[in-house]
Protein backbone atom coordinates (compact mmCIF):
# COMPACT_ATOMS: atom_id res chain seq x y z
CA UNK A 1 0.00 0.00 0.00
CA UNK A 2 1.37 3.17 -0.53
CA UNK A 3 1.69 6.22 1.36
CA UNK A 4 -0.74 8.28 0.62
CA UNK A 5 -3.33 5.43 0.14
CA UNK A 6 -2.42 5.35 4.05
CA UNK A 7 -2.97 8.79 4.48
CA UNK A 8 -6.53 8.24 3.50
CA UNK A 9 -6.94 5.38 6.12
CA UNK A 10 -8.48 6.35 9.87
CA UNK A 11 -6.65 5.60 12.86
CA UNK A 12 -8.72 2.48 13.19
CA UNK A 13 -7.82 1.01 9.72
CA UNK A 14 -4.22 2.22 10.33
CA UNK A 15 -4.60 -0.55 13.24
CA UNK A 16 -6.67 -3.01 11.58
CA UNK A 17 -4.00 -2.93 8.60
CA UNK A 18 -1.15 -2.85 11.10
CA UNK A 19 -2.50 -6.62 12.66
CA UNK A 20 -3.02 -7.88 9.43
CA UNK A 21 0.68 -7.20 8.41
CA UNK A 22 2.32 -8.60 11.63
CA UNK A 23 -0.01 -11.61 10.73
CA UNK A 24 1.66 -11.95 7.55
CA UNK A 25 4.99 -11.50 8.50
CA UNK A 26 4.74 -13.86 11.28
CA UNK A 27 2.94 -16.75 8.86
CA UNK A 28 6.07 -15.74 6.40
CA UNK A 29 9.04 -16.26 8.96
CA UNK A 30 7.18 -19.90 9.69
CA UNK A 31 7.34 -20.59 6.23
CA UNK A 32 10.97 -19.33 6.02
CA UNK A 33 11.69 -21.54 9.46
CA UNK A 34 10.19 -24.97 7.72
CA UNK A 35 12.15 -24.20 4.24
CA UNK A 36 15.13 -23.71 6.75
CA UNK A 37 14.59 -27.11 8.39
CA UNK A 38 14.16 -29.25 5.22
CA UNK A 39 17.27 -27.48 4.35
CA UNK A 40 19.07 -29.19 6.91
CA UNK A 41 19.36 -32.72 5.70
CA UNK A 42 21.02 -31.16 2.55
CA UNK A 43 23.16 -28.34 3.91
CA UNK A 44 24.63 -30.81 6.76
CA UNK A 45 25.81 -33.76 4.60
CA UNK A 46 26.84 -31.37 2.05
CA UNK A 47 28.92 -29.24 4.02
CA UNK A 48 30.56 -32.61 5.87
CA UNK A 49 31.14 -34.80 2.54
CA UNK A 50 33.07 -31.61 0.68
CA UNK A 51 35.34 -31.23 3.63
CA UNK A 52 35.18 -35.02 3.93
CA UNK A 53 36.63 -35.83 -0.04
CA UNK A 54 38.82 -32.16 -0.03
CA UNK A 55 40.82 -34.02 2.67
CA UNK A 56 42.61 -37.20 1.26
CA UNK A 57 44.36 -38.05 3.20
CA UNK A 58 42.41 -37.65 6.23
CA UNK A 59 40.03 -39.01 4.78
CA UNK A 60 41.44 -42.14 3.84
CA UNK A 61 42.58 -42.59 7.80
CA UNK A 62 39.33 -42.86 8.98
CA UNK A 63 38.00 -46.20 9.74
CA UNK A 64 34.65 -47.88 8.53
CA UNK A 65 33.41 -47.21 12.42
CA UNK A 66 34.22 -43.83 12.66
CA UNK A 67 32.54 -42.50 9.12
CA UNK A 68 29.68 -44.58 10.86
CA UNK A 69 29.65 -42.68 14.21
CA UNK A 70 30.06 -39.59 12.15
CA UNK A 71 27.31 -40.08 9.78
CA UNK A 72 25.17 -40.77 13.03
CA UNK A 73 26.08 -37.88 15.03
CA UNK A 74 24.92 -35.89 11.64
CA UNK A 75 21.57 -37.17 11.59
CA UNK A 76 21.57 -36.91 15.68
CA UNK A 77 22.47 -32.87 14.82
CA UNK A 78 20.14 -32.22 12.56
CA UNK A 79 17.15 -33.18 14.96
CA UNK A 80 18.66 -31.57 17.48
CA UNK A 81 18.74 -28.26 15.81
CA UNK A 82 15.40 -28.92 13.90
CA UNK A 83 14.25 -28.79 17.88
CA UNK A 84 16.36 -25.87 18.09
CA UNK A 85 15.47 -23.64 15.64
CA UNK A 86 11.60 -24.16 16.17
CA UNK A 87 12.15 -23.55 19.59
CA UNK A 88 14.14 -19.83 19.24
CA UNK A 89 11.86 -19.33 15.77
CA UNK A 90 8.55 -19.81 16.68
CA UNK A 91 8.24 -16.46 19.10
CA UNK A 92 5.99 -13.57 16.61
CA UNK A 93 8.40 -10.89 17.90
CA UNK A 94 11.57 -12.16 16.47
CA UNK A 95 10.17 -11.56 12.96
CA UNK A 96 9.62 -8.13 12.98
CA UNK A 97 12.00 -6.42 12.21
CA UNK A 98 13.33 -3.43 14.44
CA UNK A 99 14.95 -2.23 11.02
CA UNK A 100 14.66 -2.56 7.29
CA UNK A 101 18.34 -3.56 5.66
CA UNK A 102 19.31 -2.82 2.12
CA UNK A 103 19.82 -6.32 1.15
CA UNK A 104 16.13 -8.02 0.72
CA UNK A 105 17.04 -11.13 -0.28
CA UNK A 106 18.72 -12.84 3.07
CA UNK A 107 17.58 -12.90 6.70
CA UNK A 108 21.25 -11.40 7.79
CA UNK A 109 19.46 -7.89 8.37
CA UNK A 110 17.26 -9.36 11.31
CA UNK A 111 20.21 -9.98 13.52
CA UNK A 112 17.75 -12.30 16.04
CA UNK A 113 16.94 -14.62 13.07
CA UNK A 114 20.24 -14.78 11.61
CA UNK A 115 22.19 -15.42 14.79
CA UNK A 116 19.46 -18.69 15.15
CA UNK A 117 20.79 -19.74 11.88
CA UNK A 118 23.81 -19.31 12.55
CA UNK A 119 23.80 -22.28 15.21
CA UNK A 120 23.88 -24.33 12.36
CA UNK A 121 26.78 -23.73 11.35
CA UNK A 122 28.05 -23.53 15.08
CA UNK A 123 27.66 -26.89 16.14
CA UNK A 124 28.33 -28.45 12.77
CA UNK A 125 32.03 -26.99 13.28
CA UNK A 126 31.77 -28.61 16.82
CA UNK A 127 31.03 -32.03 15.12
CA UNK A 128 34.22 -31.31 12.63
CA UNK A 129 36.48 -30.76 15.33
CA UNK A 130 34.98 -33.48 17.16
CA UNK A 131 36.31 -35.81 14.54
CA UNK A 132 39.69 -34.26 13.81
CA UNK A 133 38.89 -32.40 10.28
CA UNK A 134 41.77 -30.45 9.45
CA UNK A 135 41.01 -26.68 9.29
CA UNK A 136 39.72 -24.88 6.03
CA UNK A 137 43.30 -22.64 6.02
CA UNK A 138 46.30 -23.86 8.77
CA UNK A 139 46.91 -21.16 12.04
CA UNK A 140 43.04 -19.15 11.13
CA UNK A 141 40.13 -18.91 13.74
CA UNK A 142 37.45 -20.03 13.49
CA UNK A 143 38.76 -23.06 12.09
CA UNK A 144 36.09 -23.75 9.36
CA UNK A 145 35.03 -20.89 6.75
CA UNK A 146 31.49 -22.12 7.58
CA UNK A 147 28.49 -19.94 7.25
CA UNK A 148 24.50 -21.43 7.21
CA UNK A 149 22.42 -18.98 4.50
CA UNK A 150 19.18 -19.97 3.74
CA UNK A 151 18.66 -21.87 0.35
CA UNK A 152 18.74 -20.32 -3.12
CA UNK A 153 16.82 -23.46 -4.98
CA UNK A 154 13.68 -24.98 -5.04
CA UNK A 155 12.66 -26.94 -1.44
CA UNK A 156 9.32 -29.13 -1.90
CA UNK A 157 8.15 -26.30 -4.43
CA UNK A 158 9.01 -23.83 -2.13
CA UNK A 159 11.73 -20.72 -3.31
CA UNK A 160 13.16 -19.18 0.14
CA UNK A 161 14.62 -15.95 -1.96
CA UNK A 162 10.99 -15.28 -3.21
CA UNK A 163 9.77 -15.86 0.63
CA UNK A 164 12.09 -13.69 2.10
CA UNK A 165 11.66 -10.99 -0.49
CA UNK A 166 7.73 -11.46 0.56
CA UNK A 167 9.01 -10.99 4.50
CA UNK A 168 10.99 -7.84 4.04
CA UNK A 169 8.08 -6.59 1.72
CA UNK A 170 5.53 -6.89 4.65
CA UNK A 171 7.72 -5.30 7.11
CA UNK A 172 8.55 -2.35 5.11
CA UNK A 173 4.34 -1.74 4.40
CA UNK A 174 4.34 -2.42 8.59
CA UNK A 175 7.36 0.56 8.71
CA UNK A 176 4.94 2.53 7.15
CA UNK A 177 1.73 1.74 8.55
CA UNK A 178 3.32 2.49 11.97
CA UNK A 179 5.00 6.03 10.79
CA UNK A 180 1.76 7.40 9.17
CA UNK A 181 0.22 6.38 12.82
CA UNK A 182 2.63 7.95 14.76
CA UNK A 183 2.95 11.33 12.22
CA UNK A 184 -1.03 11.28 12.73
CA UNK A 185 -1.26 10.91 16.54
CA UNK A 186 1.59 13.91 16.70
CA UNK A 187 -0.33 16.00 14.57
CA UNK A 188 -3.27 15.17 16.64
CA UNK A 189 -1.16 16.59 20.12
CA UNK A 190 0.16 19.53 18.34
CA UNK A 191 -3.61 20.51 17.59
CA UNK A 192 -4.36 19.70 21.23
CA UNK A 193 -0.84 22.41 22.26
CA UNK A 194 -1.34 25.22 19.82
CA UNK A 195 -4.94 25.47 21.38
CA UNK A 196 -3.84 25.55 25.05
CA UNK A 197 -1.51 28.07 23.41
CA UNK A 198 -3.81 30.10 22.19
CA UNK A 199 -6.43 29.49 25.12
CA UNK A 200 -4.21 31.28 27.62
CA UNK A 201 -4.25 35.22 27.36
């Protein structure tokens, strides 16, 4: 909606239209959460097996057993911070956002949400140094170049770029809803001042 379609709106609609968008945003972030958590049994693997074959020789050292236990304690993480991430993600308040960042297209610019999702790729470089990978680059901290983003392809028919575009959307038309309230109810009080003002001789 745009801004002077708001201006047009009473204070009522203002907060009608102002519940309807925190509605949206929070049914968006849950959408964004479950993309998030299919996401896992791909990103987790993924992320293990590339450090797994870039390291020969490492690689080659570890026992049947071991590639067992560690294929186990992969499937053990990603449960644990499926539990996780619904846990810290499910609250309405995390998703809306205190700020609107330039970028639209990743969750980094809601620093609540993005240090959630950032557990991910936390405890995954617990499980690597758990098992003795070798670090990305020799003397560097952290250890592991290792970042979680959210997907850029297709999950179940569902395209987490297009979703979060659709988040940030909804809390920018929130942004406004909220300003044109708060410009109104200030207007409102200066009419109340100016005619004290002018009330007293």
């Amino acid at each position: 909606m745009s801004t002077s379609a708001l201006l047009t709106l009473s204070e009522d609609d203002l907060d009608e239209r102002a519940a309807q968008l925190e509605a949206q945003i929070v049914t968006s972030g849950a959408a964004i959460l479950d993309v998030v958590v299919k996401d896992l049994d791909k990103f987790i693997p993924r992320e293990t097996k590339r450090r797994f074959l870039d390291h020969v020789e490492f690689a080659s050292a570890m026992d049947e057993a071991t590639l067992r236990a560690l294929k186990a304690d992969l499937r053990t993480l990603t449960g644990t911070l499926t539990g996780t991430l619904r846990a810290e993600l499910t609250a309405n308040d995390i998703w809306l956002a205190a700020e609107l960042p330039e970028d639209r297209k990743s969750m980094r610019g809601n620093p609540p949400v993005w240090m959630s999702l950032q557990k991910i790729a936390c405890q995954l470089a617990g499980v690597f140094v758990k098992y003795g990978f070798p670090p990305d680059a020799p003397g560097q901290t952290p250890e592991y170049n290792l970042e979680y983003d959210t997907p850029r392809y297709f999950i179940e028919h569902l395209y987490c770029p297009g979703l979060i575009e659709a988040y940030w959307k909804q809390n920018e038309e929130l942004a406004m809803v909220r300003a044109t309230a708060a410009s109104r109810a200030r207007a409102l009080s200066q009419e109340d001042l100016e005619a004290r003002w002018n009330a007293i001789d």
